[in-house]
Protein backbone atom coordinates (compact mmCIF):
# COMPACT_ATOMS: atom_id res chain seq x y z
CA UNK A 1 123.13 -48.57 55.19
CA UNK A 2 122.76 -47.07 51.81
CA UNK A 3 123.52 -43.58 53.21
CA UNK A 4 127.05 -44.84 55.05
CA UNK A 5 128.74 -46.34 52.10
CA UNK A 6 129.17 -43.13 49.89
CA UNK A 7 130.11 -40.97 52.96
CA UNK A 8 132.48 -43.71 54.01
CA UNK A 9 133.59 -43.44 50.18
CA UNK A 10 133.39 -39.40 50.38
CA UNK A 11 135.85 -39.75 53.52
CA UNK A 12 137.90 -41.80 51.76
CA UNK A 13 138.39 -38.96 49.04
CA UNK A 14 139.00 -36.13 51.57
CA UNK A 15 141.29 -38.04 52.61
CA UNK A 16 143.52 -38.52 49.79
CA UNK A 17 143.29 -34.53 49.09
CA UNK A 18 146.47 -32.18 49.69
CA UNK A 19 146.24 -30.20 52.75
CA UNK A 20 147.73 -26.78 53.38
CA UNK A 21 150.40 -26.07 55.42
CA UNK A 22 149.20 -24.84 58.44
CA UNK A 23 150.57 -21.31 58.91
CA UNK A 24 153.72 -21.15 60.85
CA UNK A 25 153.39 -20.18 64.43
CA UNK A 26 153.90 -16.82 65.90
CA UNK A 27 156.42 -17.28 68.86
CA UNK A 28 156.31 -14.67 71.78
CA UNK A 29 158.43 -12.23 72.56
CA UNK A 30 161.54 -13.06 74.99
CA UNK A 31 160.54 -12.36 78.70
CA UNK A 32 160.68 -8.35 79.31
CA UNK A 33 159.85 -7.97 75.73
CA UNK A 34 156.39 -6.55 73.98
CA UNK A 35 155.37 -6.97 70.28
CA UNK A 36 154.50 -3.58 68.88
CA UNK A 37 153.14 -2.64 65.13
CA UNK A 38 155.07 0.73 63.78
CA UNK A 39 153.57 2.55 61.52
CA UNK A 40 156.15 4.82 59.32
CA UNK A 41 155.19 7.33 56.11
CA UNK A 42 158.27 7.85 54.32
CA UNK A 43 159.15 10.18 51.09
CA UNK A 44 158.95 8.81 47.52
CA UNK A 45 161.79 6.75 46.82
CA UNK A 46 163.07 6.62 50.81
CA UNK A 47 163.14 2.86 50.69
CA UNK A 48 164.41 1.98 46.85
CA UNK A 49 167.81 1.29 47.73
CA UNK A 50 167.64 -0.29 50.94
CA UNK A 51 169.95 -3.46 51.27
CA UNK A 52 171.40 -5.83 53.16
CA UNK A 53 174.05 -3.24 55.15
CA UNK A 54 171.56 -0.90 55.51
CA UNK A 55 169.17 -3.43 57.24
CA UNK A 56 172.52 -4.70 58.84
CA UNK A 57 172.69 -0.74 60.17
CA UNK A 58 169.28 -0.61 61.43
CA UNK A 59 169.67 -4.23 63.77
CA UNK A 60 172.81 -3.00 65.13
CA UNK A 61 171.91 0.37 65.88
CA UNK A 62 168.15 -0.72 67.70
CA UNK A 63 170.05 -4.20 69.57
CA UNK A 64 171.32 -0.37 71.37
CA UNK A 65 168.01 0.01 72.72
CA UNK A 66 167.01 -4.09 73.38
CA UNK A 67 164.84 -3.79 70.18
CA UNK A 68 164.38 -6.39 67.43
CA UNK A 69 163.17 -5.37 63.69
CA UNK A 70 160.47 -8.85 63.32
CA UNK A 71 159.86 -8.26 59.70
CA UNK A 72 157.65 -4.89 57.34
CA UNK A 73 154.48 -4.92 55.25
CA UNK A 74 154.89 -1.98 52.57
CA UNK A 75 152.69 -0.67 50.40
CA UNK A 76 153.45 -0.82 46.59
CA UNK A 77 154.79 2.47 46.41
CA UNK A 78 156.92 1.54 49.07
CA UNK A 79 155.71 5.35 50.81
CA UNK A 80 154.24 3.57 53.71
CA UNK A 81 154.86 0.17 56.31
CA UNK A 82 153.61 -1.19 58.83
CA UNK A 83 156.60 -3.20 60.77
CA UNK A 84 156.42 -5.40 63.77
CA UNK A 85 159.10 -4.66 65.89
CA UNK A 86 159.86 -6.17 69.74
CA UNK A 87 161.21 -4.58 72.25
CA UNK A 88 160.54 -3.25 76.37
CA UNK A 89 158.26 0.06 75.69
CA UNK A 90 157.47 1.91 72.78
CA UNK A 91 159.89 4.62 74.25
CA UNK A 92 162.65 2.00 73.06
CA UNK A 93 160.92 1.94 69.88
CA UNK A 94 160.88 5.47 69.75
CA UNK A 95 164.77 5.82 70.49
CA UNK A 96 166.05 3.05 67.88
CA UNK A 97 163.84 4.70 64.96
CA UNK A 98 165.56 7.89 65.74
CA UNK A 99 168.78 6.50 65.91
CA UNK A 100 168.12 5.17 62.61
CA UNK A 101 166.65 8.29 61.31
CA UNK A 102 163.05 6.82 60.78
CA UNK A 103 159.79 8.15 60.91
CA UNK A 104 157.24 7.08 63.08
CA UNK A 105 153.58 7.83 62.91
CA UNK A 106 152.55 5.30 65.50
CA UNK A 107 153.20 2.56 67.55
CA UNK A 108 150.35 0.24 68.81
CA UNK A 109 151.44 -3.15 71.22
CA UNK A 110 149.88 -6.10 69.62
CA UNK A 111 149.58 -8.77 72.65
CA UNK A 112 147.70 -11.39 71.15
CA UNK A 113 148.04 -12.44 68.15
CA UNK A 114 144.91 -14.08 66.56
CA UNK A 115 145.30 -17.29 64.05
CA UNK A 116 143.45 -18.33 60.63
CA UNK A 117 143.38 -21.29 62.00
């Protein structure tokens, strides 16, 4: 008995602790649709002035090719990113960064996608 009163008691504190927010979830791709990770090296200073019609630009011109832009991880010199991108084949991935004049070092499909929690 003397050992189940202060867990009860340490329960009681856990529960009155903050919890995270789990992290939000990671829906899937449309049907038809793959998630791929694009890998880009781009000059010094290629991506200072990039705004909100430029992005606008780059969304119309890969919805062209049934590609969606998912969101970019850049590195601080902004030189290289590593964007997840959706779309049929990595062909179509290939066609929308060219029509958007991007490089494109790789392009790897990321099926699963594996959660911290």
């Amino acid at each position: 008995m003397r050992f189940i009163l202060p867990f009860l008691a340490s329960l009681s504190l856990l529960a009155q602790q903050p919890q995270a927010a789990p992290a939000p979830a990671v829906p899937k791709p449309a049907p038809g649709l793959h998630r791929y990770m694009v890998v880009r090296t781009w000059p010094a200073g290629a991506l200072d002035n990039v705004d909100a019609e430029a992005k606008s630009t780059v969304n119309k011109n890969n919805a062209r090719f049934k590609v969606r832009w998912v969101h970019s991880y850049a590195v601080p010199d902004l030189t290289k990113t590593f964007c997840i991108y959706e779309g049929p084949d990595p062909k179509a991935i290939r066609d929308a960064a060219k029509a958007n004049n991007m490089p494109v070092d790789s392009i790897t499909e990321i099926p699963k996608v594996l959660e911290s929690r």
